[in-house]
N, C-alpha and C. Protein backbone atom coordinates (compact mmCIF):
# COMPACT_ATOMS: atom_id res chain seq x y z
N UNK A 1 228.36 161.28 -89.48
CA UNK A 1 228.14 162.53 -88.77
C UNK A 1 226.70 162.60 -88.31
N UNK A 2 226.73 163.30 -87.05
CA UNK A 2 225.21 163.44 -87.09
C UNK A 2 225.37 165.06 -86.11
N UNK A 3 223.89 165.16 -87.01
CA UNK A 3 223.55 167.14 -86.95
C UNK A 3 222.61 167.29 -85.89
N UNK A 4 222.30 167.91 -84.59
CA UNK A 4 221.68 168.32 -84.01
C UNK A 4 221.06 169.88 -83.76
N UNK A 5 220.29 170.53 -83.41
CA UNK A 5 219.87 171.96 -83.46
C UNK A 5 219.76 171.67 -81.74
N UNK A 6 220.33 172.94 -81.08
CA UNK A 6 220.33 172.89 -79.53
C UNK A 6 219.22 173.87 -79.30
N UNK A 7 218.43 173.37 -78.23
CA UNK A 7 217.63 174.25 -77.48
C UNK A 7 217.08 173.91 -76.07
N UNK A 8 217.24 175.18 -75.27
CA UNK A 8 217.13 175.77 -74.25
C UNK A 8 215.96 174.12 -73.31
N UNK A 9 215.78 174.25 -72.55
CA UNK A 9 214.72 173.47 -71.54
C UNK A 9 212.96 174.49 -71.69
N UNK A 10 213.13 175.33 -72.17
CA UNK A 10 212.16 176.14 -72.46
C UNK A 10 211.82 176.57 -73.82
N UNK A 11 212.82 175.97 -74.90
CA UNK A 11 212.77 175.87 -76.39
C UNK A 11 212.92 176.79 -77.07
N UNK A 12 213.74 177.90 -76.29
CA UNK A 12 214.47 178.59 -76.94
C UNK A 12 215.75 177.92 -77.85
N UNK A 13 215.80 179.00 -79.24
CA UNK A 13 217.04 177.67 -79.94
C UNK A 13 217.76 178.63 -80.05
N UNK A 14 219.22 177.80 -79.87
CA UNK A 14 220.29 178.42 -79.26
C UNK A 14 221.68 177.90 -79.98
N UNK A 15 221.04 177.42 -80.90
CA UNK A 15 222.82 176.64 -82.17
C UNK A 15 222.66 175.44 -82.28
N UNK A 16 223.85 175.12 -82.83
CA UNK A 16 223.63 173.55 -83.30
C UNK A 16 225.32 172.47 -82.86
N UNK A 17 224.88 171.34 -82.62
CA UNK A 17 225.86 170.69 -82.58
C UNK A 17 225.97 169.21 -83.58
N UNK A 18 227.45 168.96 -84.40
CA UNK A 18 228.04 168.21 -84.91
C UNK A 18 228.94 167.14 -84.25
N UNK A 19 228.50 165.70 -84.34
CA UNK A 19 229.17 164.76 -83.75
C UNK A 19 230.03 164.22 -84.88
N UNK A 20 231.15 163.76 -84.37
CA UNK A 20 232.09 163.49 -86.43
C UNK A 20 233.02 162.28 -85.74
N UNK A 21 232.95 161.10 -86.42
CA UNK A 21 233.67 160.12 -86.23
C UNK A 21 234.73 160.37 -85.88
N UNK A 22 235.80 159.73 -85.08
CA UNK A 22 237.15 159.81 -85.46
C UNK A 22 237.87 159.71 -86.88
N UNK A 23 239.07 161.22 -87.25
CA UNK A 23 239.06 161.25 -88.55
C UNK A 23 240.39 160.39 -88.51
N UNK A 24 241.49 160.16 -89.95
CA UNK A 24 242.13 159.61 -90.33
C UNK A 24 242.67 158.56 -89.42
N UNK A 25 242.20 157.32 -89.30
CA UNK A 25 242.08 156.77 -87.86
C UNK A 25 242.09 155.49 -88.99
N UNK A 26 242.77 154.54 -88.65
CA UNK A 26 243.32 153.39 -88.72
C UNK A 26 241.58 152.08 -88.73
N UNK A 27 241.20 152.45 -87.03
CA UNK A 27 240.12 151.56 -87.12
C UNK A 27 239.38 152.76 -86.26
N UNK A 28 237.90 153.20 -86.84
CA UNK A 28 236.86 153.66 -86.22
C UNK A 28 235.66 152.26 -85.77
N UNK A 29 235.89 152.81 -84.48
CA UNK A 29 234.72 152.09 -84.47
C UNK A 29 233.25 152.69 -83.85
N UNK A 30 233.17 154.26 -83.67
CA UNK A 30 232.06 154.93 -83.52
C UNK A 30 232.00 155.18 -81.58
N UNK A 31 233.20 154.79 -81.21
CA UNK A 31 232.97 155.27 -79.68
C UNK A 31 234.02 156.69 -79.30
N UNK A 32 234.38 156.97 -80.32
CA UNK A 32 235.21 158.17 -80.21
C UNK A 32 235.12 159.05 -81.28
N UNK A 33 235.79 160.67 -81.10
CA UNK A 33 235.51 161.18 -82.28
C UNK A 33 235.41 162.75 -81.78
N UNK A 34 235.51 163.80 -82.55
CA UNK A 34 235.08 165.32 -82.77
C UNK A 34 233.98 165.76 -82.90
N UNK A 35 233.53 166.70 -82.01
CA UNK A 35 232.72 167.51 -81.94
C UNK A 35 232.75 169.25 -82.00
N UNK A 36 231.50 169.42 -82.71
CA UNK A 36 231.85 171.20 -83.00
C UNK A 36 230.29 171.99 -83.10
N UNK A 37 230.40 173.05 -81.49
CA UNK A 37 229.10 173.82 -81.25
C UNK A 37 228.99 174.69 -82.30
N UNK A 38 228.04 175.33 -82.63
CA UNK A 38 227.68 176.89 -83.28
C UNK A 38 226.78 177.58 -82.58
N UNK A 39 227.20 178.25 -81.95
CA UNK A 39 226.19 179.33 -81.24
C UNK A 39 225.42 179.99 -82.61
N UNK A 40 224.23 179.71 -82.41
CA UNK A 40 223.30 180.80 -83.51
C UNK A 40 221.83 180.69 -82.76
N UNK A 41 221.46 182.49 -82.08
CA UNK A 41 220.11 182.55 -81.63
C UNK A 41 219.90 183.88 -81.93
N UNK A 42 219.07 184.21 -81.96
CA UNK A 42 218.42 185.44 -82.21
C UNK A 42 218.47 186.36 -80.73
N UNK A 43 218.64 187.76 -80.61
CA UNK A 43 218.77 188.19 -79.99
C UNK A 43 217.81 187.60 -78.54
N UNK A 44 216.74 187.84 -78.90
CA UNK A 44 215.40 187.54 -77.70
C UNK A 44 216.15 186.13 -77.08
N UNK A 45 216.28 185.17 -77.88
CA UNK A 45 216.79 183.45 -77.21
C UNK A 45 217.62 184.23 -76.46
N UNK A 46 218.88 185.06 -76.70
CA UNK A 46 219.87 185.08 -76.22
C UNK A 46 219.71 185.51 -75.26
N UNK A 47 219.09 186.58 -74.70
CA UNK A 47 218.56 187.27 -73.51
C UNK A 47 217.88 186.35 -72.73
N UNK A 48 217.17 185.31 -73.16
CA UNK A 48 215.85 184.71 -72.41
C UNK A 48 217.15 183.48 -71.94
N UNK A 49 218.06 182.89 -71.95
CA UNK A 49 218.75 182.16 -71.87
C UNK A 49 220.30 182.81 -71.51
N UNK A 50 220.60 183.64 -70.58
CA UNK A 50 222.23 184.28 -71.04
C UNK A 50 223.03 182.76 -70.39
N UNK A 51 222.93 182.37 -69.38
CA UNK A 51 223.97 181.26 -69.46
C UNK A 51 224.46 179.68 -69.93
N UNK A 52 223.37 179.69 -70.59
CA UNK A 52 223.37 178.52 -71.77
C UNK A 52 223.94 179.55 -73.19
N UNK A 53 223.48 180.41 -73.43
CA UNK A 53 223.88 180.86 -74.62
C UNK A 53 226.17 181.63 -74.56
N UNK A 54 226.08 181.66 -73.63
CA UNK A 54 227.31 181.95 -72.87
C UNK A 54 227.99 180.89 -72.81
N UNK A 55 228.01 179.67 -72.54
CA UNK A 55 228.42 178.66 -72.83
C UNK A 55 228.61 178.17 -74.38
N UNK A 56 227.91 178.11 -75.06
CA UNK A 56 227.45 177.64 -76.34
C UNK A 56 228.63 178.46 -77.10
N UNK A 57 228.54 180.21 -76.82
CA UNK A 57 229.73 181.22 -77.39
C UNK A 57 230.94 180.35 -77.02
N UNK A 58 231.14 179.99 -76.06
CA UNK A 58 232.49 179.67 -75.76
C UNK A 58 233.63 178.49 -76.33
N UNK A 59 232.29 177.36 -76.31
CA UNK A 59 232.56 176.24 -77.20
C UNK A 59 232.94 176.65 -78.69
N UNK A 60 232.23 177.53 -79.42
CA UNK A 60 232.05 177.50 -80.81
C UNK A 60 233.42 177.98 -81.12
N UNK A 61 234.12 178.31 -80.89
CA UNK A 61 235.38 179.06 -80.28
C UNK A 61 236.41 178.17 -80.39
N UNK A 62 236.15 177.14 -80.21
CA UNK A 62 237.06 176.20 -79.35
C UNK A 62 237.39 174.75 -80.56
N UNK A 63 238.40 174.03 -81.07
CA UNK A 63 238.74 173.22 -81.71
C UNK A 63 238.89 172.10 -81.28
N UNK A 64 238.97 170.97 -81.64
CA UNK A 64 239.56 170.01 -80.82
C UNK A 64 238.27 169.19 -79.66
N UNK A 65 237.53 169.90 -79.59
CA UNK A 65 236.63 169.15 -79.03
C UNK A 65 236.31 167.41 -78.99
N UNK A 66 236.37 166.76 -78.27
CA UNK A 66 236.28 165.34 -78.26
C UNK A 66 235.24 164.45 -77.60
N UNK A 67 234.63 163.51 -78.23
CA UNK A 67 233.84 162.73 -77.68
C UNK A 67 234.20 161.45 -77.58
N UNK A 68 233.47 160.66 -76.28
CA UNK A 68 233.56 159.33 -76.28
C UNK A 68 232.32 158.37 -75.59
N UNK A 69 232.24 157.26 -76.33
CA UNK A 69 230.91 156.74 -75.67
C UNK A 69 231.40 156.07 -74.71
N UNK A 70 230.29 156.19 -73.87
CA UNK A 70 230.49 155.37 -72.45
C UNK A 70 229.00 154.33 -72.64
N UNK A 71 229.11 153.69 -71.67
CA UNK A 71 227.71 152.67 -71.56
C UNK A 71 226.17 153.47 -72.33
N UNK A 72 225.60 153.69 -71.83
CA UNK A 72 224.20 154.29 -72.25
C UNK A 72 224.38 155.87 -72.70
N UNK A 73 225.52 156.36 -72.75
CA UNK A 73 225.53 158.45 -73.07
C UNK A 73 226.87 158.34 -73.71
N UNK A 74 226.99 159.85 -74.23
CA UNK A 74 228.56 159.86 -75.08
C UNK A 74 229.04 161.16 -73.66
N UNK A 75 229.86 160.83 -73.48
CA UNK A 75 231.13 161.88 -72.53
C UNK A 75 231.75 162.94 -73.51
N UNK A 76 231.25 164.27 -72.97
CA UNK A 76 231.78 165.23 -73.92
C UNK A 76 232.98 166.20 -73.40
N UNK A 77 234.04 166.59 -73.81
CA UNK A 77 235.66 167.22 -73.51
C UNK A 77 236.19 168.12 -74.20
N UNK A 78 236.56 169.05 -73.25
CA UNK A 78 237.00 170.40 -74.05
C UNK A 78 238.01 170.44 -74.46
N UNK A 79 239.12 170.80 -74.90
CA UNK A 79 240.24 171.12 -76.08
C UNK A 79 241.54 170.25 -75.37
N UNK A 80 241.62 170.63 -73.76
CA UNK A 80 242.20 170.37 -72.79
C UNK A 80 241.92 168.72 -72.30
N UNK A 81 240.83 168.02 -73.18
CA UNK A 81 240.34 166.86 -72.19
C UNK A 81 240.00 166.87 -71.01
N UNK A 82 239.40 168.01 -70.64
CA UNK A 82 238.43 167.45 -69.44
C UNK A 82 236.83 167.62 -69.32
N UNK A 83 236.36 166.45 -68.66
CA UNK A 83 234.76 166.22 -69.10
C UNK A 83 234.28 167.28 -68.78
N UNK A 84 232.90 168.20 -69.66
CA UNK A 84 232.26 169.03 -69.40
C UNK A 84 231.08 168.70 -69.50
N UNK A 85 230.87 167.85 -70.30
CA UNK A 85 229.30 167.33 -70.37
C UNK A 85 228.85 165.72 -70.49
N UNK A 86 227.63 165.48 -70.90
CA UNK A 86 227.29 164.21 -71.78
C UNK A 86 225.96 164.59 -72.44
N UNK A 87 226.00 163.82 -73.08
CA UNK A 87 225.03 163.35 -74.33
C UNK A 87 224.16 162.03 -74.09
N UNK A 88 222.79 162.41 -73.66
CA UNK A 88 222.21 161.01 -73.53
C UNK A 88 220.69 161.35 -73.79
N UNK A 89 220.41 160.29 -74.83
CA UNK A 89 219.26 160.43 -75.63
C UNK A 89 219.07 162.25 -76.20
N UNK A 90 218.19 162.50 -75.99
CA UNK A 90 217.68 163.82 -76.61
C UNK A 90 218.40 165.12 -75.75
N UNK A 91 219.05 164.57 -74.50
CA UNK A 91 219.25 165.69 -73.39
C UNK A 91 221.11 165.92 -73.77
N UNK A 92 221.26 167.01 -73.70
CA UNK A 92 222.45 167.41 -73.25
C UNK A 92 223.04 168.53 -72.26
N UNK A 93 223.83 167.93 -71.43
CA UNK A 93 224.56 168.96 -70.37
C UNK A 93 225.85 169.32 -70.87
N UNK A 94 226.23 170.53 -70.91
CA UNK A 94 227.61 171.40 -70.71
C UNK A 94 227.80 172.11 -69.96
N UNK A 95 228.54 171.88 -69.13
CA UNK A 95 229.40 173.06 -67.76
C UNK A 95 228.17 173.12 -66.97
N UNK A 96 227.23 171.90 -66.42
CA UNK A 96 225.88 172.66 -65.60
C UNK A 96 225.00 172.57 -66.23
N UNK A 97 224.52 173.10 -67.33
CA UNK A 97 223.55 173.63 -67.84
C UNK A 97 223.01 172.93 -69.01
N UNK A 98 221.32 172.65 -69.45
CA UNK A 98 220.82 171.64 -69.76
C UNK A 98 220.33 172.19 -70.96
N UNK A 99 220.27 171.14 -71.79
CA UNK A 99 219.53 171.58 -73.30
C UNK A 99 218.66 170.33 -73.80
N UNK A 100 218.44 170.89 -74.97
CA UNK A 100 217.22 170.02 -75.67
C UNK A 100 217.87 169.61 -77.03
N UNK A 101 218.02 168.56 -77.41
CA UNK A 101 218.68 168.35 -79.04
C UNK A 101 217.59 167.62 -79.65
N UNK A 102 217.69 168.20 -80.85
CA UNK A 102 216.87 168.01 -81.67
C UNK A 102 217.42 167.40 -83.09
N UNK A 103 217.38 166.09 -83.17
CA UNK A 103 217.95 165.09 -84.75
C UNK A 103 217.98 165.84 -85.86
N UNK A 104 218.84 166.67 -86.48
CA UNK A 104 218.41 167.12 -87.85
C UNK A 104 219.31 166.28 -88.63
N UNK A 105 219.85 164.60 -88.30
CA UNK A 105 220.80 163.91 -89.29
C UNK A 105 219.90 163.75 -90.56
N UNK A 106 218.45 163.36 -90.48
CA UNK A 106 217.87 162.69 -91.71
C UNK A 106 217.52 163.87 -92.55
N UNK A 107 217.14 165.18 -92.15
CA UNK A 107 216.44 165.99 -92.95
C UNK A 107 217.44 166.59 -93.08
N UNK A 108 218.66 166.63 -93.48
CA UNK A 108 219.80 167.58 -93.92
C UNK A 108 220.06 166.79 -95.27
């Protein structure tokens, strides 16, 4: 698993996201797998950010979320399978809109 804290392009923080292997799965081999947002900001983030934080609500909401790696980024998919974002290096996009991730795998 690995733990990220999301924030804004302006560093407002705005929740966190969980990447999770594929579960009861025969052979993992780390290019597929579940994902799950948490919207958590403090009122002010939320205001200073409404359509990143509007997004973020929507996901957290939502089950089934799926990832898959592609060449250099992971391809991210909503409940329905269809692409909404990616994941590449420190940056992430959902529906448009850009964030900042921040590694919290080692210090958890």
């Amino acid at each position: 698993m690995f733990y990220f804290s999301i924030n804004s392009p302006d560093n407002c923080h705005l929740g966190f996201l969980v990447l999770m292997d594929e579960d009861n799965s025969a052979y993992t081999d780390g290019t597929t797998g579940y994902y799950a947002v948490k919207a958590q900001a403090d009122e002010t983030d939320q205001q200073a950010c409404p359509a990143q934080w509007q997004i973020l609500q929507q996901l957290s909401v939502q089950d089934n979320l799926r990832w898959f790696r592609k060449a250099d980024y992971v391809q991210l998919c909503d409940a329905e399978n269809n692409i909404i974002g990616r994941l590449q290096q420190q940056y992430l996009i959902l529906c448009g809109q850009h964030f900042i991730l921040n590694d919290l795998t080692g210090t958890l």
